[in-house]
C-alpha atoms as a PDB file:
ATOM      1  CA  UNK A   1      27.410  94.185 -27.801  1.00  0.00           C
ATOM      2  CA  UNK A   2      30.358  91.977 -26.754  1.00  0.00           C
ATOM      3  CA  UNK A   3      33.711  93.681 -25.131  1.00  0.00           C
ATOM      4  CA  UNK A   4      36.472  92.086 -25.688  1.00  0.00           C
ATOM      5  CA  UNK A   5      39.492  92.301 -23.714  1.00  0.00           C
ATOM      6  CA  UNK A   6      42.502  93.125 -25.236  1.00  0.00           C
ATOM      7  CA  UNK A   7      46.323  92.988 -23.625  1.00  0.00           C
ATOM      8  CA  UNK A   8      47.203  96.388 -24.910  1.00  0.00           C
ATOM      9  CA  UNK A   9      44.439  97.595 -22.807  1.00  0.00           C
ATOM     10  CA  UNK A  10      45.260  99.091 -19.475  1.00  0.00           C
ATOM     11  CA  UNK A  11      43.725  98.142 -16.387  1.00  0.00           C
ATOM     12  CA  UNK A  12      43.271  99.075 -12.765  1.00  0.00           C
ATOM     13  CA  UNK A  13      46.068  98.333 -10.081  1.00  0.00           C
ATOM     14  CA  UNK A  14      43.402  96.470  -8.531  1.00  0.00           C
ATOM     15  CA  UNK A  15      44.543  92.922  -7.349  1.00  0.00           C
ATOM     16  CA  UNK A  16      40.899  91.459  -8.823  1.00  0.00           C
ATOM     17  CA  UNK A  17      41.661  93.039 -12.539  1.00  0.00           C
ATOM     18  CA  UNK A  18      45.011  91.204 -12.694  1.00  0.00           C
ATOM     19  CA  UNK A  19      43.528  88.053 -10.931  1.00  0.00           C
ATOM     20  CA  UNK A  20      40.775  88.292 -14.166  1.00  0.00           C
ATOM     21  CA  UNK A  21      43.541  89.326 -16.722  1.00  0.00           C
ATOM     22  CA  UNK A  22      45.390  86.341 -16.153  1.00  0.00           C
ATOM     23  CA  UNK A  23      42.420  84.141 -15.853  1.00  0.00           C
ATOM     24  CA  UNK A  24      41.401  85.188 -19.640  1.00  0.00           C
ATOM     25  CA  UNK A  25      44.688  85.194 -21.092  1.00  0.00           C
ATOM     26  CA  UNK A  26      45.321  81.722 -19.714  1.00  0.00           C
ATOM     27  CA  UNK A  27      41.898  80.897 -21.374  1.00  0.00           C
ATOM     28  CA  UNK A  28      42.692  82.402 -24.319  1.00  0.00           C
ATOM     29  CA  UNK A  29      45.824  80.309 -24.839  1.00  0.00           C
ATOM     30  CA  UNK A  30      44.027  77.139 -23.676  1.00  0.00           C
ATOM     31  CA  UNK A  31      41.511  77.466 -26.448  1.00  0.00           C
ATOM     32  CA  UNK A  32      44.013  78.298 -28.759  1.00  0.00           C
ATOM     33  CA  UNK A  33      45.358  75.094 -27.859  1.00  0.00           C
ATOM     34  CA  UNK A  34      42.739  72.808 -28.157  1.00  0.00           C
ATOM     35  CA  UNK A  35      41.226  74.594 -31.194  1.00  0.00           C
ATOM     36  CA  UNK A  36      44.484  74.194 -33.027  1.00  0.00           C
ATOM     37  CA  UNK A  37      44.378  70.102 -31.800  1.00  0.00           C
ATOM     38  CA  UNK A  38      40.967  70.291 -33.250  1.00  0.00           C
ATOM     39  CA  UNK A  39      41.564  71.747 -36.673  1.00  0.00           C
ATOM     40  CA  UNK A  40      44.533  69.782 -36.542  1.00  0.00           C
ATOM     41  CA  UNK A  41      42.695  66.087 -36.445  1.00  0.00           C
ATOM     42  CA  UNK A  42      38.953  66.787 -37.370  1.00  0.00           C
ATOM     43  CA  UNK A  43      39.253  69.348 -40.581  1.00  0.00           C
ATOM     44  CA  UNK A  44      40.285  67.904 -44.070  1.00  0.00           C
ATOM     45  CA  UNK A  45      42.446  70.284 -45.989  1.00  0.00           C
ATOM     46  CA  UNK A  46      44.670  69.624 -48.442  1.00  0.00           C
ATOM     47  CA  UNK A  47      48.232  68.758 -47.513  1.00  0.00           C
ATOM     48  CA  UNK A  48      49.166  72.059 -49.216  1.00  0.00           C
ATOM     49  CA  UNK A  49      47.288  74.150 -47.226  1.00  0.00           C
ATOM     50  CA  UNK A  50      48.199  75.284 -43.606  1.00  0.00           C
ATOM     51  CA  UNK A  51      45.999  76.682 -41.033  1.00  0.00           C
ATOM     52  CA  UNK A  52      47.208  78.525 -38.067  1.00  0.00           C
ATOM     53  CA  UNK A  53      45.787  79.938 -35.692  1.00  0.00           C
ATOM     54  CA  UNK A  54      47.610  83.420 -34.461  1.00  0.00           C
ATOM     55  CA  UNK A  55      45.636  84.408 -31.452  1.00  0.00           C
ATOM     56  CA  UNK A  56      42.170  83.871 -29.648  1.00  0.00           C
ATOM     57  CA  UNK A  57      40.181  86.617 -27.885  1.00  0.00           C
ATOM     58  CA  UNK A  58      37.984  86.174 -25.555  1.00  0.00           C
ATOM     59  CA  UNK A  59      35.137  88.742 -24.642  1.00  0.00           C
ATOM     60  CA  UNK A  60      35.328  90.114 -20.679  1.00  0.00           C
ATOM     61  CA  UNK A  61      32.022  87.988 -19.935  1.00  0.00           C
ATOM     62  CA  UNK A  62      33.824  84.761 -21.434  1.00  0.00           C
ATOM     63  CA  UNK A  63      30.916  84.324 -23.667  1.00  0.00           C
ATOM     64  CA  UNK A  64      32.419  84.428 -26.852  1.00  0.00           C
ATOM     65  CA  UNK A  65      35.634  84.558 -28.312  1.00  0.00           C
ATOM     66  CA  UNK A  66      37.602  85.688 -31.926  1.00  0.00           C
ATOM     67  CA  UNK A  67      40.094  82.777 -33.082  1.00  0.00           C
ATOM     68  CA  UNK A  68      41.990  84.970 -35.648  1.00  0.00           C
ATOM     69  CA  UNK A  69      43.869  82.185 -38.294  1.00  0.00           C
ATOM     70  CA  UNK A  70      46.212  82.799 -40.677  1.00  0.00           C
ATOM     71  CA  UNK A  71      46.141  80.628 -43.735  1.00  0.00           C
ATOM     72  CA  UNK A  72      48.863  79.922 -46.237  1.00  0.00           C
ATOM     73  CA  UNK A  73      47.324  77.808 -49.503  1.00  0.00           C
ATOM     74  CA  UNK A  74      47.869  77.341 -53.124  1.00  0.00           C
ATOM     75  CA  UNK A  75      45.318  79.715 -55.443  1.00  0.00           C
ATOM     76  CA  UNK A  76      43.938  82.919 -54.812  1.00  0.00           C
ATOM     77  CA  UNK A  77      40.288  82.156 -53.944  1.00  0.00           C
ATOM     78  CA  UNK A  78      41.322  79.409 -51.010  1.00  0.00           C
ATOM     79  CA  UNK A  79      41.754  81.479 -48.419  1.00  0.00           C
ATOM     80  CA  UNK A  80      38.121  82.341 -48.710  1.00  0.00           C
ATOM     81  CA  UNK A  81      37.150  78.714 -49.502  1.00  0.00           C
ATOM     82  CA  UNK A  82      39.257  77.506 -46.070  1.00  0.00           C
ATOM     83  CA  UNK A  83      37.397  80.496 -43.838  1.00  0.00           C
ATOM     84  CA  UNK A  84      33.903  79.089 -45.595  1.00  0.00           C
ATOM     85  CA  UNK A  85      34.543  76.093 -44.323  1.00  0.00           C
ATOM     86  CA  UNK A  86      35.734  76.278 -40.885  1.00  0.00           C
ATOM     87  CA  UNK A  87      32.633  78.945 -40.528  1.00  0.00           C
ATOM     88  CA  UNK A  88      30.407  76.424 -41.914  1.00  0.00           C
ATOM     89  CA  UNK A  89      31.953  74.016 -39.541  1.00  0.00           C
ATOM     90  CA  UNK A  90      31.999  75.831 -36.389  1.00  0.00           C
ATOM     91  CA  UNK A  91      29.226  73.980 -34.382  1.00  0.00           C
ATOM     92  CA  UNK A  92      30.311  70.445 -35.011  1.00  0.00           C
ATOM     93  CA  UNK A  93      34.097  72.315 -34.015  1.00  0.00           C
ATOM     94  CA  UNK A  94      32.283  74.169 -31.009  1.00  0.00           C
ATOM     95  CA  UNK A  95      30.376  70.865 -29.914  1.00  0.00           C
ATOM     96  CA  UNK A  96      34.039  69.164 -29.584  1.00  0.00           C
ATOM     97  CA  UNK A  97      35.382  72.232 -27.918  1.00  0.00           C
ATOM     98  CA  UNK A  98      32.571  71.631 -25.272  1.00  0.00           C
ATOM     99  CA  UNK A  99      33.323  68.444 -24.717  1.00  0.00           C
ATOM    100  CA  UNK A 100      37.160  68.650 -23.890  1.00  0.00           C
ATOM    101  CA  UNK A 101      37.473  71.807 -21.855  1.00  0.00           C
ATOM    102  CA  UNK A 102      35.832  71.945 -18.164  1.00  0.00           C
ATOM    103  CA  UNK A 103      34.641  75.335 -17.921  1.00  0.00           C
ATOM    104  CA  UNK A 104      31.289  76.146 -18.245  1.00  0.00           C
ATOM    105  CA  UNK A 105      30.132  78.084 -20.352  1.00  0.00           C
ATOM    106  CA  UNK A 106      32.850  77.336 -23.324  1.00  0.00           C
ATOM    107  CA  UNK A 107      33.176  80.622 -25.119  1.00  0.00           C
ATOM    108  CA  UNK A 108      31.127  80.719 -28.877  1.00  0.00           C
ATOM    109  CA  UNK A 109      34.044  80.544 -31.127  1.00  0.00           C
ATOM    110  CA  UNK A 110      33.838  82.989 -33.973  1.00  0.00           C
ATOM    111  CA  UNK A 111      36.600  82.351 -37.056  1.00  0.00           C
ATOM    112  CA  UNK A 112      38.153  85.432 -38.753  1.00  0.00           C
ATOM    113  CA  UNK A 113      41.322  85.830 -40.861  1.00  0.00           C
ATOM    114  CA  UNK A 114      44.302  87.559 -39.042  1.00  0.00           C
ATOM    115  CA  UNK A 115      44.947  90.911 -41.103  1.00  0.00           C
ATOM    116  CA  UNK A 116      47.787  91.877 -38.613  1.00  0.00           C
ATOM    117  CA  UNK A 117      49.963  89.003 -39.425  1.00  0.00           C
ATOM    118  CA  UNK A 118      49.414  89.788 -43.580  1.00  0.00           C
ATOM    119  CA  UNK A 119      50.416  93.479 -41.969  1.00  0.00           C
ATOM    120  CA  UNK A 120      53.190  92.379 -40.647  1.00  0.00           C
ATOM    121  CA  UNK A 121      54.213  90.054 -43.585  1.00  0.00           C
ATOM    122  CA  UNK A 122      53.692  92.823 -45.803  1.00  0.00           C
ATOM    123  CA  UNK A 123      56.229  95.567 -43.375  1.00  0.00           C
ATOM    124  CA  UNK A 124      58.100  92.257 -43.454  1.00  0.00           C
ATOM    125  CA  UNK A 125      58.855  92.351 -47.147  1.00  0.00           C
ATOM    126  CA  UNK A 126      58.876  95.928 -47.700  1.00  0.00           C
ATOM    127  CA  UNK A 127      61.734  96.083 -45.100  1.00  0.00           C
ATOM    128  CA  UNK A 128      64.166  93.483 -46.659  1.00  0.00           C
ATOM    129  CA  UNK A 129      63.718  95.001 -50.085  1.00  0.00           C
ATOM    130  CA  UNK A 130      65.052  98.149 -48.655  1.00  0.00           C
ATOM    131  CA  UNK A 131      67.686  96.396 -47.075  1.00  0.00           C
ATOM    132  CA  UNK A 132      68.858  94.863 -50.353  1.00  0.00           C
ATOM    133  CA  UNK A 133      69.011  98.230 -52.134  1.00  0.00           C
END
């Protein structure tokens, strides 16, 4: 099983956890970076369609990582259809990924859909509706 490492989680006082901390959060955000670059250029969706990608997470042993994406898309069954393909794509994604960043090993990138930013949508709208009554 692969931990992942999580900011909410606490960690020791010691000088090396911090060190590693910021290490992986700086990773994180670099591979949110070039993943995003990525989609961005290489992926053909429709000009309707917008894929973002909310947050990456990668495990403590920097072997593999989450890349939580939020998409926004005409039709109910696209969101589905976009996570298909971007699944279905991940290798040829992955194989670019290894190419541009120089660490070694690159984290195995694993695509899921962000259910805490349709959670937070969701408070979101339930909040403004009780500020207009």
């Amino acid at each position: 099983m692969v931990s992942f490492a999580n900011s909410e989680n606490s960690c020791s006082n010691s000088r090396t956890s911090t060190i590693s901390v910021k290490r992986l959060e700086k990773l994180n955000e670099q591979l949110k970076e070039e993943l995003s670059k990525i989609i961005l250029r290489e992926m053909d969706f429709s000009n309707e369609t917008l894929v973002t990608i909310t947050r990456v997470e990668t495990s403590d042993t920097k072997l593999a990582c989450r890349v939580f994406i939020s998409i926004l898309a005409p039709g109910d069954e696209a969101e589905d259809e976009i996570l298909s393909e971007l699944i279905r794509r991940s290798g040829f994604i992955q194989r670019i990924l290894n190419r541009r960043l120089r660490i070694r090993p690159v984290p195995k990138i694993r695509f899921l859909i962000d259910t805490e930013e349709k959670k937070r949508e969701r408070i979101e709208k339930l909040l403004s509706e009780i500020q207009t009554d």
